[in-house]
N, C-alpha and C. Protein backbone atom coordinates (compact mmCIF):
# COMPACT_ATOMS: atom_id res chain seq x y z
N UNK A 1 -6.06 -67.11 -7.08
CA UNK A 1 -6.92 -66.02 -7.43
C UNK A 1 -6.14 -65.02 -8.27
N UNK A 2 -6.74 -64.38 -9.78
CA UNK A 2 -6.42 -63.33 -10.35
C UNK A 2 -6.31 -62.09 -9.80
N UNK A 3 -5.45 -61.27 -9.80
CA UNK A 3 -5.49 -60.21 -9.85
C UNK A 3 -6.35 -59.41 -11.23
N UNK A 4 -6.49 -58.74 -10.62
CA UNK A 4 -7.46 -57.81 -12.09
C UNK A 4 -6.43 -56.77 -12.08
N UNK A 5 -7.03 -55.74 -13.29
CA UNK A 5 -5.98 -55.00 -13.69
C UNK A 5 -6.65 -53.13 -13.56
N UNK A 6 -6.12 -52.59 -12.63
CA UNK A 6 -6.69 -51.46 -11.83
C UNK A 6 -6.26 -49.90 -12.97
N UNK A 7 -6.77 -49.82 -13.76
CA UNK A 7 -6.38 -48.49 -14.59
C UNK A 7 -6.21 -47.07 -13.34
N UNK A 8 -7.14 -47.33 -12.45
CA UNK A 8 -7.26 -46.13 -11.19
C UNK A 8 -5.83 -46.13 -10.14
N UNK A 9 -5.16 -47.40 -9.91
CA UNK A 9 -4.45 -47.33 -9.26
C UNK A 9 -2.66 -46.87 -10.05
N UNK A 10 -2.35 -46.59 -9.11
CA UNK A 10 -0.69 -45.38 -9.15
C UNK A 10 0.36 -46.43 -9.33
N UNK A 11 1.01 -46.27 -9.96
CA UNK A 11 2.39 -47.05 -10.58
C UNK A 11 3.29 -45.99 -9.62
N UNK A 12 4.66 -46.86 -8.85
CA UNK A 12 5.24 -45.60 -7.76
C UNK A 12 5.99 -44.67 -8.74
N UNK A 13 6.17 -44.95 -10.31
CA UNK A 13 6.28 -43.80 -11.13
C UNK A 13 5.39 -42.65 -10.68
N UNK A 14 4.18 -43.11 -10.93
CA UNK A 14 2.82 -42.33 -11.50
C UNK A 14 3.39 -41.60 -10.29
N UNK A 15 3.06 -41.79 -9.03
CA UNK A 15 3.14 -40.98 -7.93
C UNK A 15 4.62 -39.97 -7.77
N UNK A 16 5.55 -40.32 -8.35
CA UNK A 16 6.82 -39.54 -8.39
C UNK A 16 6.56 -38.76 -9.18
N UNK A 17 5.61 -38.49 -10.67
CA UNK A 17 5.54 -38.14 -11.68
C UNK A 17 4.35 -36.51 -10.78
N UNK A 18 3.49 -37.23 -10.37
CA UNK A 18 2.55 -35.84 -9.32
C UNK A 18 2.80 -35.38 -8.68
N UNK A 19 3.98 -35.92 -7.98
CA UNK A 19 4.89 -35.13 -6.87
C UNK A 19 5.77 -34.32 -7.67
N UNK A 20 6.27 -34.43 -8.87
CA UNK A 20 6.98 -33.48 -9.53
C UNK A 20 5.78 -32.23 -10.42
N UNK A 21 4.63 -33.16 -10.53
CA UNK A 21 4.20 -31.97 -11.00
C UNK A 21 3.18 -31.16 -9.60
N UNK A 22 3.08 -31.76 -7.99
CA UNK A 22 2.67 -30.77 -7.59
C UNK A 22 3.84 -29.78 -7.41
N UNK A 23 5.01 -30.55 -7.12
CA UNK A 23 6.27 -29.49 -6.91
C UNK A 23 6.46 -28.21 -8.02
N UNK A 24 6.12 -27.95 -8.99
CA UNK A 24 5.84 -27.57 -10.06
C UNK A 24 4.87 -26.29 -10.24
N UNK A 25 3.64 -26.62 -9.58
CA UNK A 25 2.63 -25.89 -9.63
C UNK A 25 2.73 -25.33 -8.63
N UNK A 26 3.07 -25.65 -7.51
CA UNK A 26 3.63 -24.74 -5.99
C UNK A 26 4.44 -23.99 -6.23
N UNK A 27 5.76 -24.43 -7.20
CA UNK A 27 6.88 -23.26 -7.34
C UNK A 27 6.24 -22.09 -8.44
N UNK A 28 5.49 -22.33 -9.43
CA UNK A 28 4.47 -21.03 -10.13
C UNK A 28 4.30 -20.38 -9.34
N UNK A 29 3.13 -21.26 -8.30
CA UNK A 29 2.05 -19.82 -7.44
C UNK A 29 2.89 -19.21 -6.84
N UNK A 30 4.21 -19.91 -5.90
CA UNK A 30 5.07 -18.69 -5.43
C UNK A 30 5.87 -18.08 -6.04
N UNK A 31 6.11 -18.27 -7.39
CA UNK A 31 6.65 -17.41 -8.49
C UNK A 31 5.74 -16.06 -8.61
N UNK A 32 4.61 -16.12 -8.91
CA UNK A 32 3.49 -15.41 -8.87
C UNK A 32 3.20 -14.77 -7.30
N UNK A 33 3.52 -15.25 -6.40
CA UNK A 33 3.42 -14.27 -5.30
C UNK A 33 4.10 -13.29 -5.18
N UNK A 34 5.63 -13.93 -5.16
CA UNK A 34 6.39 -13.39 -5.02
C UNK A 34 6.51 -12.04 -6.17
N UNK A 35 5.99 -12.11 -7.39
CA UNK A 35 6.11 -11.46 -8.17
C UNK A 35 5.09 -10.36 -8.26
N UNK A 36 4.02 -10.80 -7.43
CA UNK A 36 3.28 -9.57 -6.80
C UNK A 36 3.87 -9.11 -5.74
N UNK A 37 4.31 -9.60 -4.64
CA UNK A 37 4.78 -8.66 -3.66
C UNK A 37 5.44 -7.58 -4.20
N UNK A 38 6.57 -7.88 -5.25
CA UNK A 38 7.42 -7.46 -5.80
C UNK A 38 7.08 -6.13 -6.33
N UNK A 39 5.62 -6.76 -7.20
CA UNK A 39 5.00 -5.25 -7.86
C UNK A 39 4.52 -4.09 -6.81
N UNK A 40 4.15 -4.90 -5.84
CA UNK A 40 3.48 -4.03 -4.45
C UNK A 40 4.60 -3.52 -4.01
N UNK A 41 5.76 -3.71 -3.51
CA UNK A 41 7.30 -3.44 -3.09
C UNK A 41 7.40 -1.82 -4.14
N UNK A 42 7.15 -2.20 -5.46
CA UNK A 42 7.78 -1.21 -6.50
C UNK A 42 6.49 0.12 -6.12
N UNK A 43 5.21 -0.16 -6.22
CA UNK A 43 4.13 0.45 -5.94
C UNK A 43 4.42 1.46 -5.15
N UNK A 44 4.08 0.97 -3.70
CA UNK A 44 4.43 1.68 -2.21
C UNK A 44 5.78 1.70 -2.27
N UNK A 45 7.10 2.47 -2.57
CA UNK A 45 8.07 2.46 -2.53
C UNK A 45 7.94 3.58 -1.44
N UNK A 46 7.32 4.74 -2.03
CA UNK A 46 7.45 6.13 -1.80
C UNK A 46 7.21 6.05 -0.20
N UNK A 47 5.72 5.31 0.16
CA UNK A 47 5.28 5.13 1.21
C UNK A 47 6.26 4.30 2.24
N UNK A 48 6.80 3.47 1.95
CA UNK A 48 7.54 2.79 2.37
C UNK A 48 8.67 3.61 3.28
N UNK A 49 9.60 4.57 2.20
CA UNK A 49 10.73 4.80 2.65
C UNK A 49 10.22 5.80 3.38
N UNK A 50 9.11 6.44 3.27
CA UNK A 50 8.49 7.89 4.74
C UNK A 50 8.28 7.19 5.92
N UNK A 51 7.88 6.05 5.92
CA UNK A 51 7.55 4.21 7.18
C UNK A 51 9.15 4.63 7.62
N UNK A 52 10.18 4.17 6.93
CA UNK A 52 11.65 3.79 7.07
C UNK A 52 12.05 5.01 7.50
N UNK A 53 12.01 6.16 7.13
CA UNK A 53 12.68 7.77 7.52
C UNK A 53 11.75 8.10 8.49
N UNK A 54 10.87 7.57 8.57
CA UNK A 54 10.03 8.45 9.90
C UNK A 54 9.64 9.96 9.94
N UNK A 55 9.81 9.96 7.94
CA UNK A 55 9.08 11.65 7.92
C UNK A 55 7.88 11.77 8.44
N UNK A 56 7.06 13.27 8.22
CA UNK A 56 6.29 13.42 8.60
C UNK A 56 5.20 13.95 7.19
N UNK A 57 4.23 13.23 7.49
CA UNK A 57 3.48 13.54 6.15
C UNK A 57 2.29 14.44 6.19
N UNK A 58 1.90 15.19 5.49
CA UNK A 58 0.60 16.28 6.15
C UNK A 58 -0.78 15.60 5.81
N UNK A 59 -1.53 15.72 6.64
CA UNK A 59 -3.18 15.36 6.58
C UNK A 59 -4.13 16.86 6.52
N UNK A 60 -4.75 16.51 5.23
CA UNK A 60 -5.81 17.81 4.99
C UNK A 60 -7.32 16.93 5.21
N UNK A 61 -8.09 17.28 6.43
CA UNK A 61 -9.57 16.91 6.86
C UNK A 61 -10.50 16.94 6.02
N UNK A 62 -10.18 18.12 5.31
CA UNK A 62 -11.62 18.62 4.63
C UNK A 62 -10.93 19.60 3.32
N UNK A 63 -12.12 19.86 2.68
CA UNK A 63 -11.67 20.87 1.74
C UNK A 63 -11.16 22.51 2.58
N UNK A 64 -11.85 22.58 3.58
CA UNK A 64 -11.12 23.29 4.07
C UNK A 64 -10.00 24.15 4.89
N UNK A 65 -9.29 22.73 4.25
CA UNK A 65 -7.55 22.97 4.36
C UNK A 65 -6.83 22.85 5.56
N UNK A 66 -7.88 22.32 6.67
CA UNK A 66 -6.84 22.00 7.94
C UNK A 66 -6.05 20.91 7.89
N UNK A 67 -4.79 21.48 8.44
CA UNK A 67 -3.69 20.66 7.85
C UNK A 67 -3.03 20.26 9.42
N UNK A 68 -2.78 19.14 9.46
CA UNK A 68 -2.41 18.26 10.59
C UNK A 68 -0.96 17.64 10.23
N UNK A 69 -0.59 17.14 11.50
CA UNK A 69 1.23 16.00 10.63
C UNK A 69 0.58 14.38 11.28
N UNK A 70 0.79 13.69 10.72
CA UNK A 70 1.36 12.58 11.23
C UNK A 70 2.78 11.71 10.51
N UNK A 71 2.58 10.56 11.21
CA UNK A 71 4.13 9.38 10.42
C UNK A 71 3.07 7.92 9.98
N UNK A 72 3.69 7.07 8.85
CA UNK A 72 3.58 6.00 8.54
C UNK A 72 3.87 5.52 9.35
N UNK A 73 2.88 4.35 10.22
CA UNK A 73 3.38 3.48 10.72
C UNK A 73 3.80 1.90 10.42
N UNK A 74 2.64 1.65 9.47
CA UNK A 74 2.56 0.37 9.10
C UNK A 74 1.89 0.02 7.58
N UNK A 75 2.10 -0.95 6.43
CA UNK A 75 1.64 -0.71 5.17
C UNK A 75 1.11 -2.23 5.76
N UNK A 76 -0.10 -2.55 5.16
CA UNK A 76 -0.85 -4.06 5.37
C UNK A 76 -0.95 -4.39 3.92
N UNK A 77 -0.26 -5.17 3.10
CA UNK A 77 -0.40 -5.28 1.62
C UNK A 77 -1.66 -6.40 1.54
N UNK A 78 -1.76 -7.41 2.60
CA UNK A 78 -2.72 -8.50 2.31
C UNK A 78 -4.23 -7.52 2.62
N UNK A 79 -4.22 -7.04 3.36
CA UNK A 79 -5.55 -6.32 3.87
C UNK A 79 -5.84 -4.91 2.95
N UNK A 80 -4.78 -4.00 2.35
CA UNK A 80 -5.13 -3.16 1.60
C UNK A 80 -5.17 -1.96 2.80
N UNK A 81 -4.23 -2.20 3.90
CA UNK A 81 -4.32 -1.14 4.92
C UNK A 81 -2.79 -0.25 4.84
N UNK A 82 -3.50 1.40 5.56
CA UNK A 82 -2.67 2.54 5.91
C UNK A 82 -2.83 2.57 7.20
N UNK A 83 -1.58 2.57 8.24
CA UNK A 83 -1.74 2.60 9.23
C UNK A 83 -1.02 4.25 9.77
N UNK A 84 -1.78 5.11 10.20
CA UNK A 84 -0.88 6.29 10.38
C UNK A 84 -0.85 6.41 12.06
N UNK A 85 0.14 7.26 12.39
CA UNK A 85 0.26 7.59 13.81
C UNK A 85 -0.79 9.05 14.10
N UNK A 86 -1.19 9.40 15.49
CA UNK A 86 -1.77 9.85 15.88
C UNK A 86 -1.96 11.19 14.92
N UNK A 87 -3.00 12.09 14.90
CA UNK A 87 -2.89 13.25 14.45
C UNK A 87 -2.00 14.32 14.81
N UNK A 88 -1.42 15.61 14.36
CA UNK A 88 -1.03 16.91 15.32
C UNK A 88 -1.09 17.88 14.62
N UNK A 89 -1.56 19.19 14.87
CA UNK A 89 -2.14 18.89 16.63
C UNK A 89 -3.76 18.40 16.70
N UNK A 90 -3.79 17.92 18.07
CA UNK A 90 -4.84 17.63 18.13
C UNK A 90 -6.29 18.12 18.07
N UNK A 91 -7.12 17.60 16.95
CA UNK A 91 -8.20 18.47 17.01
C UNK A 91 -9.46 18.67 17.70
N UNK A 92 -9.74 19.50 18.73
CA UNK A 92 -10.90 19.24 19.45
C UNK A 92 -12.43 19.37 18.91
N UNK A 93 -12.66 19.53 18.16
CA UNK A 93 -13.89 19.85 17.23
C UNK A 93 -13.39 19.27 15.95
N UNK A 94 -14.02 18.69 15.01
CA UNK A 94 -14.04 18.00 13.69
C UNK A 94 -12.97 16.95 13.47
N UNK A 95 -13.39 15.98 14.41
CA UNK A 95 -12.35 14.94 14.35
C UNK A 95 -12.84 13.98 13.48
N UNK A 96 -11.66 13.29 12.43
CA UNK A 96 -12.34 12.52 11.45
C UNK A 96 -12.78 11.36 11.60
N UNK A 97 -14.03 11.13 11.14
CA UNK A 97 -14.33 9.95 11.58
C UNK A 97 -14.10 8.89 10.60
N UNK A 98 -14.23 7.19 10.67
CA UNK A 98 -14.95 6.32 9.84
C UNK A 98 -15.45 6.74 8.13
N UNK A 99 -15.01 6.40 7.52
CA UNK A 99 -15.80 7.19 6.47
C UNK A 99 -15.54 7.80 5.68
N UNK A 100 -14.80 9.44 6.38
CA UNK A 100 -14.49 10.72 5.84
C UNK A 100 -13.39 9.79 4.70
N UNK A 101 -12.75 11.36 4.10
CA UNK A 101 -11.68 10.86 3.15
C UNK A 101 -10.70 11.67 3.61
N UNK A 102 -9.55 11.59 3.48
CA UNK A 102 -8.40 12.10 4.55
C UNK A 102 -7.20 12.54 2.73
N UNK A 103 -6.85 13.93 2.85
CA UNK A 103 -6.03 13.96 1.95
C UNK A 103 -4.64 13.83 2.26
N UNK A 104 -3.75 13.36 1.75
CA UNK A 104 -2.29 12.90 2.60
C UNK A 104 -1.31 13.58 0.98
N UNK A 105 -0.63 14.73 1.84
CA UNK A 105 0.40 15.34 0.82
C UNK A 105 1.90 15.03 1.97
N UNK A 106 3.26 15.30 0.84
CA UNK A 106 3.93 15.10 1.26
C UNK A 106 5.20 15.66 0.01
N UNK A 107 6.21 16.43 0.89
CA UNK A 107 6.77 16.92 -0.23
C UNK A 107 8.51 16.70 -0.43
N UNK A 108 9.36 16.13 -1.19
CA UNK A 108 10.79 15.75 -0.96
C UNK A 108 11.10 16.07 -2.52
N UNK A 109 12.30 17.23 -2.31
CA UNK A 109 13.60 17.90 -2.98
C UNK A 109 12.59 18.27 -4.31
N UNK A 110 11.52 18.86 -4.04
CA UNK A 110 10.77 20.07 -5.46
C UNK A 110 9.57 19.64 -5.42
N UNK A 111 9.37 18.10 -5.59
CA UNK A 111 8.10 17.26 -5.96
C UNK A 111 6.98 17.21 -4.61
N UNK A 112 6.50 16.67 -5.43
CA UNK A 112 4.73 16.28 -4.07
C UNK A 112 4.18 15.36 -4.58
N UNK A 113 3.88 14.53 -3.70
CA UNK A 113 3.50 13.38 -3.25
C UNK A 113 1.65 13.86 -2.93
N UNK A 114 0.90 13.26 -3.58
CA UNK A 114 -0.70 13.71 -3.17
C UNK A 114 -1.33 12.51 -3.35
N UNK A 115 -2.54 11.91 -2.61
CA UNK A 115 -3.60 11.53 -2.48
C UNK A 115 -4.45 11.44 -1.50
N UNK A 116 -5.56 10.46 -1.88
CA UNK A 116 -6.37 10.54 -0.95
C UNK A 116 -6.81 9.01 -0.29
N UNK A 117 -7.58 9.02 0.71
CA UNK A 117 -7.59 7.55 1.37
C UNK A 117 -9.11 7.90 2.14
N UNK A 118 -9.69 6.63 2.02
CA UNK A 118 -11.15 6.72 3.37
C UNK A 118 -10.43 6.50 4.37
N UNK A 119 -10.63 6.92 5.28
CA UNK A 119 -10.42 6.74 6.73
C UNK A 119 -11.35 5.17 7.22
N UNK A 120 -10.78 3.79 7.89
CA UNK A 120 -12.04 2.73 7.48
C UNK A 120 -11.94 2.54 9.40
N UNK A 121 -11.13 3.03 9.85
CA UNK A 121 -11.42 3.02 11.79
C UNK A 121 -10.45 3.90 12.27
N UNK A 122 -10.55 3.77 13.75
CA UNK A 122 -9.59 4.30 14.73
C UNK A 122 -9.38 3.59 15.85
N UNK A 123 -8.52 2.95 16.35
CA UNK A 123 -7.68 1.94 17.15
C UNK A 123 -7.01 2.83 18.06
N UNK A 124 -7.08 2.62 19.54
CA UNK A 124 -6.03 2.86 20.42
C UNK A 124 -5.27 1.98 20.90
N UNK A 125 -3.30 3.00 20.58
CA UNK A 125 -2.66 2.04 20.81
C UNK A 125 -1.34 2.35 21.19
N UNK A 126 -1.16 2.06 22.59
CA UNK A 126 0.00 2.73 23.17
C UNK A 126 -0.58 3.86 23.74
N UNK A 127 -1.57 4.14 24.27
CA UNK A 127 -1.96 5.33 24.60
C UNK A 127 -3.02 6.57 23.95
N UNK A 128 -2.55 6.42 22.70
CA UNK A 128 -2.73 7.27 21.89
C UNK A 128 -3.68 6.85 20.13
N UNK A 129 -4.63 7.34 19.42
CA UNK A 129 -5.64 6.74 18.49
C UNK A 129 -4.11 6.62 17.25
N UNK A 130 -4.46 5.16 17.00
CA UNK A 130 -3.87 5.29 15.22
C UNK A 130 -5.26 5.43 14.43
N UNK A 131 -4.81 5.88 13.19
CA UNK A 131 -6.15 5.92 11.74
C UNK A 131 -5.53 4.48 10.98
N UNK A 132 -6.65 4.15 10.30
CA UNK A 132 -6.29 2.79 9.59
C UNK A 132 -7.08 3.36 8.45
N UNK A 133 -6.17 3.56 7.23
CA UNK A 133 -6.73 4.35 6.38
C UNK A 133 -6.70 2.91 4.91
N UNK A 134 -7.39 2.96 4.26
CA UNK A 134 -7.96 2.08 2.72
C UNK A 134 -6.36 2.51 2.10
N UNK A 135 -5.46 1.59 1.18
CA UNK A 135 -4.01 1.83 0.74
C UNK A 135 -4.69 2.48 -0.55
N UNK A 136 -4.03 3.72 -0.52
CA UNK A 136 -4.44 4.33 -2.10
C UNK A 136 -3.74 3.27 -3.56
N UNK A 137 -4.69 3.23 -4.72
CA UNK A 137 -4.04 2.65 -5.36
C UNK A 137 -2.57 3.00 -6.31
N UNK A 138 -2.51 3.96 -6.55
CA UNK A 138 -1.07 4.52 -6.91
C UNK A 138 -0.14 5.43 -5.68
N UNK A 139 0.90 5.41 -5.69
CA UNK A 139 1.82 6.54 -5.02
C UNK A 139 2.76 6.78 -5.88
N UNK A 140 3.10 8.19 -5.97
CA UNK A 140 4.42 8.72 -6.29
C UNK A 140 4.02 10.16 -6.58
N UNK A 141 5.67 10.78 -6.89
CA UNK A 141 6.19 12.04 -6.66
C UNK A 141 5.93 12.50 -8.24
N UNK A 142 5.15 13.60 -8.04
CA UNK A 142 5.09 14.66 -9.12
C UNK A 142 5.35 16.32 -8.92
N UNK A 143 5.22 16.72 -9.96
CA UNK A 143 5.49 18.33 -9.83
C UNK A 143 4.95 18.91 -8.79
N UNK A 144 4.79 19.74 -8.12
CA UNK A 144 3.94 20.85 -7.22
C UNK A 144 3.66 21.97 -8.37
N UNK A 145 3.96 21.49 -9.17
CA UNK A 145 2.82 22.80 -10.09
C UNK A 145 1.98 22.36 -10.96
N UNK A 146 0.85 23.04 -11.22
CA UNK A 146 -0.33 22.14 -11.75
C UNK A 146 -0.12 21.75 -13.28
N UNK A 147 0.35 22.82 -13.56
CA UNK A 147 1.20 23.07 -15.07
C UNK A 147 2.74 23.08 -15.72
N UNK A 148 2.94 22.94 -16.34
CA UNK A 148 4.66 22.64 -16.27
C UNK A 148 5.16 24.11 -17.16
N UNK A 149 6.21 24.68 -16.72
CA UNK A 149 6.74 25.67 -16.81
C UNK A 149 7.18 26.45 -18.06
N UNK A 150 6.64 27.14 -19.52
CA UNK A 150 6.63 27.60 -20.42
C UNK A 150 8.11 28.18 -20.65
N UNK A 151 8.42 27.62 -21.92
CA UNK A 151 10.32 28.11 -22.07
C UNK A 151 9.83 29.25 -23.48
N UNK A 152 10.10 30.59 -22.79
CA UNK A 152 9.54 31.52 -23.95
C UNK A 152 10.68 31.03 -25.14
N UNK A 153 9.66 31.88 -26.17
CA UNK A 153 10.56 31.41 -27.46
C UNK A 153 11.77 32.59 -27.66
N UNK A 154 13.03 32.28 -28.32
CA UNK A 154 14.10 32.74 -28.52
C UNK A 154 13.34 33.80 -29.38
N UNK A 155 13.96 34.56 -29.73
CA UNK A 155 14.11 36.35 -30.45
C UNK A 155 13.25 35.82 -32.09
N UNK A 156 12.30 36.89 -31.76
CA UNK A 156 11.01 36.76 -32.98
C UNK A 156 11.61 37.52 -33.93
């Protein structure tokens, strides 16, 4: 009996040849992961090292300026989460809920650190509520003045 001649079937080349090119296309995508984490790493830096120092960052409720402390606890890069520690002090009337938008300033050697985040739950844990706040899309340190500082002109 003939064998026939199978165009569909794999020469153990062919198959060494897809194994090099899935090996190939796996090392991209984690080229590409990795090269997002990377960008996310550079992103949240700021956030990061207040997580790592265990500063304390201020929370404004509302426009009208009540100002609270908490700490970074946790950054969720796959989920797009802010995890903060409890409020202080604690507020017995106008506690934020679900929803609200939470302003988060923070200030190191002149500069300030500002944005804003929805508040998306509240979790108890260890005793005490964390906020799980939406990751703002930019962070970093700018002036604390709205305007930048006028150098009068030398002798008219």
């Amino acid at each position: 009996m003939k064998k026939l001649f199978n165009p569909f079937r794999l020469s153990p080349r062919s198959s060494q040849t897809q194994e090099s090119t899935d090996l190939a296309v796996t090392s991209s995508v984690e080229a590409s992961s990795l090269a997002s984490l990377s960008a996310q790493l550079d992103r949240y830096a700021p956030l990061l090292e207040l997580q790592r120092k265990k500063q304390l960052i201020e929370i404004l409720t509302d426009e009208r300026g009540r100002s609270l402390q908490s700490m970074v606890l946790d950054i969720d890069f796959q989920k797009g989460l802010l995890i903060i520690d409890d409020l202080f002090p604690r507020l017995e009337h106008h506690q934020p809920y679900p929803g609200d938008t939470l302003f988060i300033r923070h200030h190191l050697s002149g500069q300030q650190m500002n944005f804003s985040c929805k508040l998306v739950g509240i979790e108890a844990h260890e005793g005490g509520p964390v906020y799980i706040l939406e990751l703002p899309q930019q962070v970093s340190y700018g002036q604390r003045r709205l305007w930048p500082r006028l150098t009068p002109p030398a002798a008219m």
